[in-house]
Protein backbone atom coordinates (compact mmCIF):
# COMPACT_ATOMS: atom_id res chain seq x y z
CA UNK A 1 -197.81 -0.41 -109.04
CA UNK A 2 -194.45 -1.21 -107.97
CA UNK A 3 -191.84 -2.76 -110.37
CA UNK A 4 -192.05 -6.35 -109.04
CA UNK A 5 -195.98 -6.61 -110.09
CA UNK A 6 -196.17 -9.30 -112.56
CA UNK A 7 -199.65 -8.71 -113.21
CA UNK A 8 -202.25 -6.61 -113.45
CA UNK A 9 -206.12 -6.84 -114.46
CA UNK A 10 -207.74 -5.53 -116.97
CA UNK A 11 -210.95 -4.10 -117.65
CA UNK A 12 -213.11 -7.90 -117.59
CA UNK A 13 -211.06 -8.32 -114.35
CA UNK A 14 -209.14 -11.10 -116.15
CA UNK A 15 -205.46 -10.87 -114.99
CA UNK A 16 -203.13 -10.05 -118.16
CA UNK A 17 -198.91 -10.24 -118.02
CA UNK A 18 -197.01 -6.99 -118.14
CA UNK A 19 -194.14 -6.69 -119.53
CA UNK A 20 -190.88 -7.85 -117.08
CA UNK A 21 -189.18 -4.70 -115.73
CA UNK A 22 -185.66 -4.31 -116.79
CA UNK A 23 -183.39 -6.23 -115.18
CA UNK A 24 -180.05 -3.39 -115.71
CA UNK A 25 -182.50 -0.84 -115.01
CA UNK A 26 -183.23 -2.98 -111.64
CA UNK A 27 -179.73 -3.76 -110.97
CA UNK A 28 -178.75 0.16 -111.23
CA UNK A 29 -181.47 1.00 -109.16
CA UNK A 30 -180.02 -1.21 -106.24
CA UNK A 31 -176.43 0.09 -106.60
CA UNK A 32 -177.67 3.89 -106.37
CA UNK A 33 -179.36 2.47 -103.12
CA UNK A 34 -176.71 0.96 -101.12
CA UNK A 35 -173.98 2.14 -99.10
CA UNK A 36 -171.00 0.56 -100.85
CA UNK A 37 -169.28 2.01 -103.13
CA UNK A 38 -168.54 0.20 -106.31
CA UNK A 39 -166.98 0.76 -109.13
CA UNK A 40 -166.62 -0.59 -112.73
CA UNK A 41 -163.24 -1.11 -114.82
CA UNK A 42 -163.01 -1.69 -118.11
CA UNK A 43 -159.61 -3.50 -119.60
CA UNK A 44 -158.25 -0.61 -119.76
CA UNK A 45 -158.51 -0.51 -116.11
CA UNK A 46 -160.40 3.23 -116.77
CA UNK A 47 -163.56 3.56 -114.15
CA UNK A 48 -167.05 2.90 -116.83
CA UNK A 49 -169.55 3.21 -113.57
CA UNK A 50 -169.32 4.30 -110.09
CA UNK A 51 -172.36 4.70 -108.06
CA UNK A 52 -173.01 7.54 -105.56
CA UNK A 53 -171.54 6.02 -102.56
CA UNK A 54 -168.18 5.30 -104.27
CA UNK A 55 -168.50 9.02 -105.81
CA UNK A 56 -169.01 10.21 -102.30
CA UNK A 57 -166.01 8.01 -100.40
CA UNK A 58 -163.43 8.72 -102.79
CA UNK A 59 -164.29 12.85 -102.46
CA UNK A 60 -166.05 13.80 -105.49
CA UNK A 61 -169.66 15.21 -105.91
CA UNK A 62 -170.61 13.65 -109.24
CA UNK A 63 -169.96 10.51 -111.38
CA UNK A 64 -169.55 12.73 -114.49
CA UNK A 65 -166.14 13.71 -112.36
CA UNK A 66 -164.86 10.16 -111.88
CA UNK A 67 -165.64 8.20 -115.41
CA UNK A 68 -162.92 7.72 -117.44
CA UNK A 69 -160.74 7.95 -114.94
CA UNK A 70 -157.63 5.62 -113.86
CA UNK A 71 -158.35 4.04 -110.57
CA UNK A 72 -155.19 4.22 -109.14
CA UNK A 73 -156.13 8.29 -109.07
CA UNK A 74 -159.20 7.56 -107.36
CA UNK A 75 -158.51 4.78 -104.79
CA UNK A 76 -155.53 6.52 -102.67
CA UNK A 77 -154.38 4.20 -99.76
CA UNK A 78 -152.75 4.25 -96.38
CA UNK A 79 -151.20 1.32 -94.58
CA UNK A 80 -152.32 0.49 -90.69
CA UNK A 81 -149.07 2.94 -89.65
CA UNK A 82 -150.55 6.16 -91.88
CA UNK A 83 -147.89 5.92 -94.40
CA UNK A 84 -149.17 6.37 -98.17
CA UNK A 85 -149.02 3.06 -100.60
CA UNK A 86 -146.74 4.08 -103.58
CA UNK A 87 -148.47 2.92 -106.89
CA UNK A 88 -145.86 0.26 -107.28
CA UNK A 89 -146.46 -1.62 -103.90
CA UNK A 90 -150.18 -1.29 -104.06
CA UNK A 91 -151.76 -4.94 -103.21
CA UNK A 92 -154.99 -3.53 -105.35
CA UNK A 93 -152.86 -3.22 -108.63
CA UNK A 94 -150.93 -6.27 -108.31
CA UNK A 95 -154.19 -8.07 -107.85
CA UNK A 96 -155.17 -6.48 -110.86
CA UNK A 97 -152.65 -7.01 -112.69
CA UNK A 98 -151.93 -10.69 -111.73
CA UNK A 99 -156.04 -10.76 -112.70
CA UNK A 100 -157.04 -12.62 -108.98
CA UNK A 101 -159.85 -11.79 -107.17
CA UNK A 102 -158.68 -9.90 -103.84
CA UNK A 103 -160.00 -8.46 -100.70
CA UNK A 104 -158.84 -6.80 -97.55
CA UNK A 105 -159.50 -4.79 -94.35
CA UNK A 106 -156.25 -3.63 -93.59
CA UNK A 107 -155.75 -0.16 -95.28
CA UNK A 108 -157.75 3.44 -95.33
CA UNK A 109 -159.18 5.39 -98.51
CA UNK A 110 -157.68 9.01 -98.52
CA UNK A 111 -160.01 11.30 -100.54
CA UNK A 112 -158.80 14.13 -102.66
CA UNK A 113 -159.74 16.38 -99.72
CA UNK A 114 -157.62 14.30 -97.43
CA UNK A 115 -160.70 12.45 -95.51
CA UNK A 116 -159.67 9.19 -94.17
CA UNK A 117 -162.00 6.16 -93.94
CA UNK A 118 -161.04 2.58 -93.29
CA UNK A 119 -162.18 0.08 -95.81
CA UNK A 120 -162.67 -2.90 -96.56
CA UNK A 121 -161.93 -3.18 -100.26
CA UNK A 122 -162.87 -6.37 -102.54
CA UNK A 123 -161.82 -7.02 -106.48
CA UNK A 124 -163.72 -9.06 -108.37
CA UNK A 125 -164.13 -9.90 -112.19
CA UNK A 126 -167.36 -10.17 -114.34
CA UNK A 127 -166.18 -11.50 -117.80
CA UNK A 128 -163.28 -11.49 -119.52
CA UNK A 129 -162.41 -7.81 -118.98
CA UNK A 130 -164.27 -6.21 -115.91
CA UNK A 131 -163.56 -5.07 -112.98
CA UNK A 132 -165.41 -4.92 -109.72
CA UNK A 133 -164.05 -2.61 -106.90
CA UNK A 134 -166.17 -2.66 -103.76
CA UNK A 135 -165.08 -0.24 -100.68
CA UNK A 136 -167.21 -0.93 -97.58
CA UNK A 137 -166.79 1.55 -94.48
CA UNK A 138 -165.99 -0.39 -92.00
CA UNK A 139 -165.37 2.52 -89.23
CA UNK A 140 -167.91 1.02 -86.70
CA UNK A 141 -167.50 -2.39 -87.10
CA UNK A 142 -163.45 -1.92 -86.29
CA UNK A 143 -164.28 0.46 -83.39
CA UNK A 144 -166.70 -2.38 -82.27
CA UNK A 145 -163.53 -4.98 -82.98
CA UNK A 146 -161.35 -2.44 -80.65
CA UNK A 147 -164.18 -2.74 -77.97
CA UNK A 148 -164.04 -6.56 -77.70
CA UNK A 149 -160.07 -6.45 -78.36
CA UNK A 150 -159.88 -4.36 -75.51
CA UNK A 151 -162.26 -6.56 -73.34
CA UNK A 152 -160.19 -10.09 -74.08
CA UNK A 153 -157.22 -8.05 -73.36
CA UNK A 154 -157.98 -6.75 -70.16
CA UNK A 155 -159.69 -10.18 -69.41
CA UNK A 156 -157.03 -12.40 -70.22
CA UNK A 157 -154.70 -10.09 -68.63
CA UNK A 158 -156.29 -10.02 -64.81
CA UNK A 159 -157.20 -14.22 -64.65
CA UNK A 160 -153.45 -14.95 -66.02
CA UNK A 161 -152.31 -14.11 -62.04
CA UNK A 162 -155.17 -16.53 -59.75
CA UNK A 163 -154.74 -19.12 -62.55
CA UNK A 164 -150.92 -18.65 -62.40
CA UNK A 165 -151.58 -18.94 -58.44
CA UNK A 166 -153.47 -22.39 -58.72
CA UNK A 167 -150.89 -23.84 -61.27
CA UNK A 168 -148.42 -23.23 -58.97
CA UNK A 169 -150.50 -24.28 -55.83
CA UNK A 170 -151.45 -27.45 -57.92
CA UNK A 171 -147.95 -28.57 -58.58
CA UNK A 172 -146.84 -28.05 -54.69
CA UNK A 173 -149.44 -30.31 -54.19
CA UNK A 174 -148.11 -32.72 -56.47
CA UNK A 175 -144.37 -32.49 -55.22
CA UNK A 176 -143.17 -35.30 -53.13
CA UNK A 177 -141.31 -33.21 -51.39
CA UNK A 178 -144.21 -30.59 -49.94
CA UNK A 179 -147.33 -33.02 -49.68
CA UNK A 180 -148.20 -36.61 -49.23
CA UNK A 181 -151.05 -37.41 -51.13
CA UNK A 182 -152.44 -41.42 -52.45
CA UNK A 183 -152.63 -42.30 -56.13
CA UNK A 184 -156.19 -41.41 -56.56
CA UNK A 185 -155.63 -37.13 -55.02
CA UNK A 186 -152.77 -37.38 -57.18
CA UNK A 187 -154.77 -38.56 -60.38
CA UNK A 188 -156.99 -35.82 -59.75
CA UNK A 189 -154.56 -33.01 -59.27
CA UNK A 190 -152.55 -34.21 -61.93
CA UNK A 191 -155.98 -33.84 -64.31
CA UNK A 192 -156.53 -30.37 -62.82
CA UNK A 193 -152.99 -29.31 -63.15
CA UNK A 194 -153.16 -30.33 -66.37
CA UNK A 195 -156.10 -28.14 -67.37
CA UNK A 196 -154.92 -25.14 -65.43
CA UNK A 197 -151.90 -25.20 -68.12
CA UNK A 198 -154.14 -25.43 -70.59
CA UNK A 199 -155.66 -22.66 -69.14
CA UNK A 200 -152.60 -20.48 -68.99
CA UNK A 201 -151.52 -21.21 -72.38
CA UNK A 202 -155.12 -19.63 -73.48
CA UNK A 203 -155.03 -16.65 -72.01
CA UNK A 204 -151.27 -16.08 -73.04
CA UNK A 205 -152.40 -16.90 -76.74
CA UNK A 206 -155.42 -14.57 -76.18
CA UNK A 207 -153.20 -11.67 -75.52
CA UNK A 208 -150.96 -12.45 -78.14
CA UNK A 209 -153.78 -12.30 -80.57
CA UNK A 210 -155.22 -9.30 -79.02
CA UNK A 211 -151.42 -7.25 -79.14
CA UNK A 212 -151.14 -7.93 -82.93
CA UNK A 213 -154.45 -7.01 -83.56
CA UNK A 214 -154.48 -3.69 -82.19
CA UNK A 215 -150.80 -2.82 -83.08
CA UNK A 216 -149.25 -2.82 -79.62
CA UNK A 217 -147.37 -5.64 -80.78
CA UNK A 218 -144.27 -4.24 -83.36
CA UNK A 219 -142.79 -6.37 -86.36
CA UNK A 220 -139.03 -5.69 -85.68
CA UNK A 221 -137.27 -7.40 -89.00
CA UNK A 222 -133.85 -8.18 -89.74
CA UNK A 223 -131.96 -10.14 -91.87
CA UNK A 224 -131.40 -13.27 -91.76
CA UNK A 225 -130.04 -16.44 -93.44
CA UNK A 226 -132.71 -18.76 -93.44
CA UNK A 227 -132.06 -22.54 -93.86
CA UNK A 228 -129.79 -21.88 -90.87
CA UNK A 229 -132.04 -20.12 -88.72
CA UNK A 230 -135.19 -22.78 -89.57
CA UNK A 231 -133.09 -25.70 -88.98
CA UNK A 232 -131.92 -24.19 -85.39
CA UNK A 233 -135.71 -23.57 -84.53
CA UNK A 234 -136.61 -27.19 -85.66
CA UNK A 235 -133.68 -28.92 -84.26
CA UNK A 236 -135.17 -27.50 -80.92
CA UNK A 237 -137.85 -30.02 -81.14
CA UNK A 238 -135.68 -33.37 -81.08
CA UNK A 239 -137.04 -34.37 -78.11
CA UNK A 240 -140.53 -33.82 -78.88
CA UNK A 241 -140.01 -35.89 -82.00
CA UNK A 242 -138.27 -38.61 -79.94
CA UNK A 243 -141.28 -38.66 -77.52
CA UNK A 244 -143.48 -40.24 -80.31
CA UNK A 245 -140.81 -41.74 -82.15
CA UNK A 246 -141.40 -39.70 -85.09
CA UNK A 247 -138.95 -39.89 -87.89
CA UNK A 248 -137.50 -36.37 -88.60
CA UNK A 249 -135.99 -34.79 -91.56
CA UNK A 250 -134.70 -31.59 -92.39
CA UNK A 251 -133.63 -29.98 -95.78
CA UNK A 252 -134.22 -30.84 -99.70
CA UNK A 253 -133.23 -34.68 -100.93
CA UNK A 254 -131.38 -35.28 -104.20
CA UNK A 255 -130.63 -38.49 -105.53
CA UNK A 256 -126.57 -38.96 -105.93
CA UNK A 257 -126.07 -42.51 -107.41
CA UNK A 258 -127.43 -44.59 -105.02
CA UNK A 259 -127.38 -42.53 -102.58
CA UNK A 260 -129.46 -39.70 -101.10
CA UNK A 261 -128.06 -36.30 -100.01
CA UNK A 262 -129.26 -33.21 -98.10
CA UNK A 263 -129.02 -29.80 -100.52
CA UNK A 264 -129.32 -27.08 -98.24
CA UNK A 265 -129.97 -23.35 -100.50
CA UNK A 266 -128.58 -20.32 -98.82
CA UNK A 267 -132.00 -18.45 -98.59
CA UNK A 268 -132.28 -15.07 -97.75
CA UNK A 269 -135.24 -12.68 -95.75
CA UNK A 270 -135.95 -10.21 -93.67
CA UNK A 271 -137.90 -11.73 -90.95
CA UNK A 272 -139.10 -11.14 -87.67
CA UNK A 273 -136.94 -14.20 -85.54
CA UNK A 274 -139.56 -14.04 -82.90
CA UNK A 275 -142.45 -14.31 -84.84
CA UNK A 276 -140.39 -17.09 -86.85
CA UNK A 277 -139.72 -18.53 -84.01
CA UNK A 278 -143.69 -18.69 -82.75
CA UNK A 279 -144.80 -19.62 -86.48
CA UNK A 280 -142.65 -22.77 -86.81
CA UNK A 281 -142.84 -23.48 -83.27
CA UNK A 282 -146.96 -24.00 -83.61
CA UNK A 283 -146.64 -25.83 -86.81
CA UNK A 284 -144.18 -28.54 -85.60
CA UNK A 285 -145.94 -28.65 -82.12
CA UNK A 286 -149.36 -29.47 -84.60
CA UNK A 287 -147.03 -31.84 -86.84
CA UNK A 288 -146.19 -33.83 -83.94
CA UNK A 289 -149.64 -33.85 -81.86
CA UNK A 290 -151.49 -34.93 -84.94
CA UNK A 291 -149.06 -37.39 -86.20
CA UNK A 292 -149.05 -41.33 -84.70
CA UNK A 293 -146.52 -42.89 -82.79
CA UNK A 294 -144.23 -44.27 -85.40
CA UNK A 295 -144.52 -41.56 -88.22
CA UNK A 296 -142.74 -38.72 -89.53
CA UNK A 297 -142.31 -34.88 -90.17
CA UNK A 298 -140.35 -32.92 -92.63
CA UNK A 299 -139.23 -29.83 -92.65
CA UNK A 300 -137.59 -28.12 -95.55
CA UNK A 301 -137.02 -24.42 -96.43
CA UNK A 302 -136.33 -23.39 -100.59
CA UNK A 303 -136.10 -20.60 -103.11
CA UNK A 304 -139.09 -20.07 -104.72
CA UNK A 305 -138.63 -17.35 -107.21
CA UNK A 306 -138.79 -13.71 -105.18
CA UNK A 307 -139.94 -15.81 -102.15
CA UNK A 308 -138.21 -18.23 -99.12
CA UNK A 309 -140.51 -21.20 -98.91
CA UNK A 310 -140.70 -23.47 -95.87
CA UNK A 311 -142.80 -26.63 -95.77
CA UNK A 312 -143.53 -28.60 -92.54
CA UNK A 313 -144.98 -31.86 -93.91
CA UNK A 314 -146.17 -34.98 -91.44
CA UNK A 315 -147.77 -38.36 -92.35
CA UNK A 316 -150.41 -37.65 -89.45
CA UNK A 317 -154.70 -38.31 -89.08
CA UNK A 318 -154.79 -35.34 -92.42
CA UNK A 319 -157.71 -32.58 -92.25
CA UNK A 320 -160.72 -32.91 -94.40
CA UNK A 321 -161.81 -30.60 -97.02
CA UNK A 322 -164.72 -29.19 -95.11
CA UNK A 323 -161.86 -28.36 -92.75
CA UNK A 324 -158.91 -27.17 -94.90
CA UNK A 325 -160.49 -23.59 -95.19
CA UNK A 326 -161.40 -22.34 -92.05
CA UNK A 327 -158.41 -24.02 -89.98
CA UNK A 328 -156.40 -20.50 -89.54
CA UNK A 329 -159.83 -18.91 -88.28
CA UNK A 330 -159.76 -17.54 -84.62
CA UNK A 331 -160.73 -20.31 -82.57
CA UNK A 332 -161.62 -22.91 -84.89
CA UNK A 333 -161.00 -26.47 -84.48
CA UNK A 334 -161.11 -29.32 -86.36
CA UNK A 335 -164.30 -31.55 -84.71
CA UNK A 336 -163.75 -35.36 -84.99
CA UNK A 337 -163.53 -38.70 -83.02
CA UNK A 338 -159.95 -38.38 -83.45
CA UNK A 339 -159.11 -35.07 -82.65
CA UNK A 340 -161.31 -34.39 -79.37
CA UNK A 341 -159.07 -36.21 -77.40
CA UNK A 342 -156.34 -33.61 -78.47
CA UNK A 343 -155.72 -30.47 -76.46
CA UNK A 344 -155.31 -26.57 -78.12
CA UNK A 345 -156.84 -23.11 -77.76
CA UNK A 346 -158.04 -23.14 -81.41
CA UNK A 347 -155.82 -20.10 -81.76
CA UNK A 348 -152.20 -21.48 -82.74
CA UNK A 349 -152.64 -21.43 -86.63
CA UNK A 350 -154.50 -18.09 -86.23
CA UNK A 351 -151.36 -16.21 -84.59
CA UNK A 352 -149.50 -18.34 -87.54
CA UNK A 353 -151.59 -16.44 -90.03
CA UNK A 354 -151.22 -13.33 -88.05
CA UNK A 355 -147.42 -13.61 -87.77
CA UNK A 356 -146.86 -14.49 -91.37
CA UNK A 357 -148.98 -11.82 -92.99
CA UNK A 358 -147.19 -8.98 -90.59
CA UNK A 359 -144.16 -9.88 -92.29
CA UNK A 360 -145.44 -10.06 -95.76
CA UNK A 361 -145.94 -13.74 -96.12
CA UNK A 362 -148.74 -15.92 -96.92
CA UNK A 363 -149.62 -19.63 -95.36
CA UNK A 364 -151.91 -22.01 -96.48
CA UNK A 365 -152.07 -26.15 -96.05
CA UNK A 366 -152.45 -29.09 -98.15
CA UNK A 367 -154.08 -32.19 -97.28
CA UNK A 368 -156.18 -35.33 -97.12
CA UNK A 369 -157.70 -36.77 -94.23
CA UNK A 370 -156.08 -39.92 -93.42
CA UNK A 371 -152.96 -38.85 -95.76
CA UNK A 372 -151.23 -35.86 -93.39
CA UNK A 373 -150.77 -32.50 -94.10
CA UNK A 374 -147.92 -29.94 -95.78
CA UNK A 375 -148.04 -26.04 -94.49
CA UNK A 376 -146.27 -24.14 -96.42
CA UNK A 377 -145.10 -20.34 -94.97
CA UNK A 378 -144.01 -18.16 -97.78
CA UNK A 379 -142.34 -15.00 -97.11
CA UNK A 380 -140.78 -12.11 -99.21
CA UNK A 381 -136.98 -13.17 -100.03
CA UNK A 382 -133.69 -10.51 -100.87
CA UNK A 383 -130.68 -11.66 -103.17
CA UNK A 384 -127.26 -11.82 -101.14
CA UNK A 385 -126.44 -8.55 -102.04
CA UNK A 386 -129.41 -7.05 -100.25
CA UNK A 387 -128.35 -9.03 -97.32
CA UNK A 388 -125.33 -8.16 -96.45
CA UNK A 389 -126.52 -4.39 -96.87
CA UNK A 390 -128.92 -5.03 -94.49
CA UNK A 391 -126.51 -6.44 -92.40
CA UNK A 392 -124.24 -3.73 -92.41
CA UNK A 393 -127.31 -1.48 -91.41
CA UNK A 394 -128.30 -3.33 -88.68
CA UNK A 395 -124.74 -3.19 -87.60
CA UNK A 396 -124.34 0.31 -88.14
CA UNK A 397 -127.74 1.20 -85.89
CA UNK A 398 -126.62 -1.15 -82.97
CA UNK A 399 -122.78 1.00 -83.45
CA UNK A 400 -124.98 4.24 -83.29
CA UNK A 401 -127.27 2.98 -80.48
CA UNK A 402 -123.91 2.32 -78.79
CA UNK A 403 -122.58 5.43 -79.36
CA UNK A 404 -125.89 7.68 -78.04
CA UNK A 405 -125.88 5.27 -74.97
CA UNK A 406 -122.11 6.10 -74.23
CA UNK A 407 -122.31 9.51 -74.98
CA UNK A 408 -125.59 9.87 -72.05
CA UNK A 409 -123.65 8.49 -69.23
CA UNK A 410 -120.48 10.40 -70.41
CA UNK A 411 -123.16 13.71 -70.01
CA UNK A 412 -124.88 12.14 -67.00
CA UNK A 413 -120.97 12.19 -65.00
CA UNK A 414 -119.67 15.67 -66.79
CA UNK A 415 -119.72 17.31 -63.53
CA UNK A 416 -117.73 14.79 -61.92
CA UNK A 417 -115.28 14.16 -64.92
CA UNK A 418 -115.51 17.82 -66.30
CA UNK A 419 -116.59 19.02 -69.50
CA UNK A 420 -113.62 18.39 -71.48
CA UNK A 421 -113.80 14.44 -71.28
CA UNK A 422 -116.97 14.25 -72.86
CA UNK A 423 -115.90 17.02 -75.15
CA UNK A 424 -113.02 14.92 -75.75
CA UNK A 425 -114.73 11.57 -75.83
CA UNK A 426 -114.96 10.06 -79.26
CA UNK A 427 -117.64 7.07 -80.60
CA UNK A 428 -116.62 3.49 -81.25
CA UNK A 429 -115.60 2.87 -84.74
CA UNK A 430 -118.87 1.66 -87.03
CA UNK A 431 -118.77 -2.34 -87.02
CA UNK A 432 -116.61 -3.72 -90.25
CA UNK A 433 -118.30 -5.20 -93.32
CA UNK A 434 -119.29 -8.87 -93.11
CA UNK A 435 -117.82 -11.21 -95.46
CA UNK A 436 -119.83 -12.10 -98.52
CA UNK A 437 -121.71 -15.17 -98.03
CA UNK A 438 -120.69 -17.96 -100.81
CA UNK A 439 -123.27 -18.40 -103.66
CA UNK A 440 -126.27 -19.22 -102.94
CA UNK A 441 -127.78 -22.52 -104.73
CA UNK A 442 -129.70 -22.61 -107.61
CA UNK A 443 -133.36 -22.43 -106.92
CA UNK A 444 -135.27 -26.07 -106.64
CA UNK A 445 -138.37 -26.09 -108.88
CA UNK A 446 -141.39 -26.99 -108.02
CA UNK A 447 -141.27 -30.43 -109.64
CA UNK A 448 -138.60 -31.13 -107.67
CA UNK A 449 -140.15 -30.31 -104.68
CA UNK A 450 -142.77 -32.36 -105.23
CA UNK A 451 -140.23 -35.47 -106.30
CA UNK A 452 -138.84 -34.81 -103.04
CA UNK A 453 -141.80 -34.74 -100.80
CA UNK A 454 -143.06 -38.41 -102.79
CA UNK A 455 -139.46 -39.77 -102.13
CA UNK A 456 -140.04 -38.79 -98.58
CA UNK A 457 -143.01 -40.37 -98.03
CA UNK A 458 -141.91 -43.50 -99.79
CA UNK A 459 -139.04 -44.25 -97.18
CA UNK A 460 -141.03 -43.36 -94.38
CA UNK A 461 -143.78 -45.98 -95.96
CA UNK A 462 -141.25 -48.28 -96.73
CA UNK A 463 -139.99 -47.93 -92.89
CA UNK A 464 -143.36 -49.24 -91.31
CA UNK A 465 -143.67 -52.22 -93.60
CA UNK A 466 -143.03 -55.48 -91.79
């Protein structure tokens, strides 16, 4: 008789209730069974249960070996570049610690014996005090990842050059100058030129996704001030917000008397300008295709505690709850009468989410259809200090660089010049200390924030009324 049997007959052959199994002894049964390992903290955060498979992937033979245990002892990790995860920067512990439920892909269990497995490790709570680790191998389902990766890559890579040679073929067409053509050839080729760009910009996306994802693509991150360095990026789009008529703003409003002025922070990060560069470039390109003729878009970077916070805020058609969470998945789109008539890949707030979280950020949106939308990019910040350190790194590398370069093509013409000039030949002098930025302003809280972001949409509301 198996354990599910609720009944059972006895000797008449009427059927008579058996006791219920038990349902711990049921539930233990099932965790011995499966392939995940899991493990059980108590608030102490010492392991109380660990089932075989979690006995087996962090290297030990028996449970009796692991209980009792700290975690942290147990669950040794390694970053995507093989470098260990000191205690103190371990995303597991502050998860822990910060008691939020947490889960990622991107690092690999090191046993005691030195095995490596990548994992996919979830935290979540049961009560007031436990703790739920689960580790998941997830060796063949990332080889299977690097398959298709590899696939879209190689794809995307060979149709970019015929569908670069009809764009270009297209627009000849469409040139006065090279081909005579009536209104209705050139409505058509202006539709198909149209979607060949479209086209294009796909498989450029595609292999941006696909270079992140399998770590061809390297962060390279500096320092950088950056209300400046936002402001230049979204100044870039003037003429996009000019096309619509879109009121544009940039930088945190404070009411002075009666009048309202701009209170740019100094805000300091180390950042990857490119991938800055792509991240607010997508957002404001979304601000503006999915905002009306007539409204506006904000833009506003702030200090927000250890972090640099940048909003990009529009009054546009909004995204519905149903939406809000999947919006950042690979090739979703948002599926409405409004929105069909809009052109994208379905892959611009992916790379967003890819960019950010390569740098140590986080993004996420607020909204309500009909009422626009706020994304908000938040990114690890340094004090001025750190900075200008960083700066004088950077600056000393680059001098170095310099230096090695000079010092090859004085070797590469020794036997012209003679031994004794390069010998002789001393490196430039290491670049001088930059000047200490001026204090940075006080942080803006979130209360004013939110003050501003109401005050905003007030004037622009005030703006459309007749």
């Amino acid at each position: 008789m198996g354990i599910f049997d609720k009944f059972t007959k006895n000797s008449s052959g009427a059927a008579s209730v058996v006791q219920a199994p038990d349902k711990s002894a049921m539930a233990e049964m099932a965790l011995e069974m499966i392939d995940d390992g899991v493990m059980i903290l108590d608030n102490a955060n010492k392991v109380q249960f660990i089932n075989p498979a979690g006995v087996a992937m962090v290297g030990y033979s028996s449970p009796n070996e692991v209980l009792n245990a700290g975690y942290l002892s147990l669950i040794r990790l390694e970053n995507g570049e093989g470098m260990a995860v000191p205690d103190d920067q371990n995303p597991l512990a502050a998860a822990i610690l910060a008691n939020e439920c947490w889960s990622s892909k991107n690092y690999v269990l090191v046993t005691i014996q030195g095995k490596k497995t990548p994992v996919e490790i979830t935290l979540t709570f049961s009560g007031r005090t436990n703790k739920i680790i689960t580790l998941r191998n997830i060796t063949k389902e990332l080889e299977e990842e690097g398959e298709q990766t590899e696939f879209i890559s190689t794809a995307s890579h060979e149709m970019r050059t015929p569908v670069a040679s009809i764009e270009g073929y297209l627009g000849l067409a469409l040139n006065p100058a090279t081909a005579t053509i009536d209104d209705r050839a050139r409505q058509y080729l202006n539709e198909a030129h149209a979607a060949s760009q479209h086209l294009g910009r796909l498989f450029r996306d595609l292999l941006d996704v696909t270079k992140l994802d399998d770590k061809r693509m390297k962060v390279h991150m500096v320092p950088v001030e950056m209300t400046e360095e936002v402001k230049r990026i979204a100044d870039a789009h003037t003429a996009d917000f000019a096309s619509k008529n879109l009121k544009y703003s940039f930088g945190t409003f404070d009411e002075v008397g009666d009048n309202r002025v701009t209170m740019d922070q100094l805000i300091y990060a180390l950042v990857d300008v490119d991938f800055l560069k792509e991240i607010l470039d997508n957002l404001i390109e979304n601000a503006v295709k999915y905002t009306p003729e007539g409204g506006a878009v904000w833009i506003n970077v702030r200090g927000d505690g250890d972090r640099a916070l940048i909003n990009v805020t529009d009054t546009g058609m909004g995204i519905a709850p149903d939406d809000l969470s999947h919006i950042f998945q690979k090739f979703y789109r948002v599926d409405n009468s409004q929105t069909r008539t809009i052109g994208g890949t379905g892959l611009g707030l992916y790379i967003v989410k890819q960019r950010v979280e390569a740098m140590g950020g986080r993004v996420w949106a607020e909204s309500a259809f009909g009422e626009g939308s706020t994304f908000y990019v938040s990114l690890p910040r340094i004090s001025p200090q750190e900075y200008e350190r960083q700066k004088q790194v950077l600056a000393n590398t680059a001098a170095m660089e310099g230096s090695n370069q000079m010092n090859a093509a004085a070797m590469a013409a020794a036997p012209a010049l003679g031994q004794a000039a390069v010998i002789g030949a001393t490196p430039p002098a290491a670049a001088p200390a930059p000047v200490a930025s001026p204090t940075a302003a006080p942080d803006m809280s979130p209360e004013k924030l939110a003050e501003a972001k109401t005050a905003f949409q007030q004037s622009v509301a005030s703006q459309q009324q007749p």
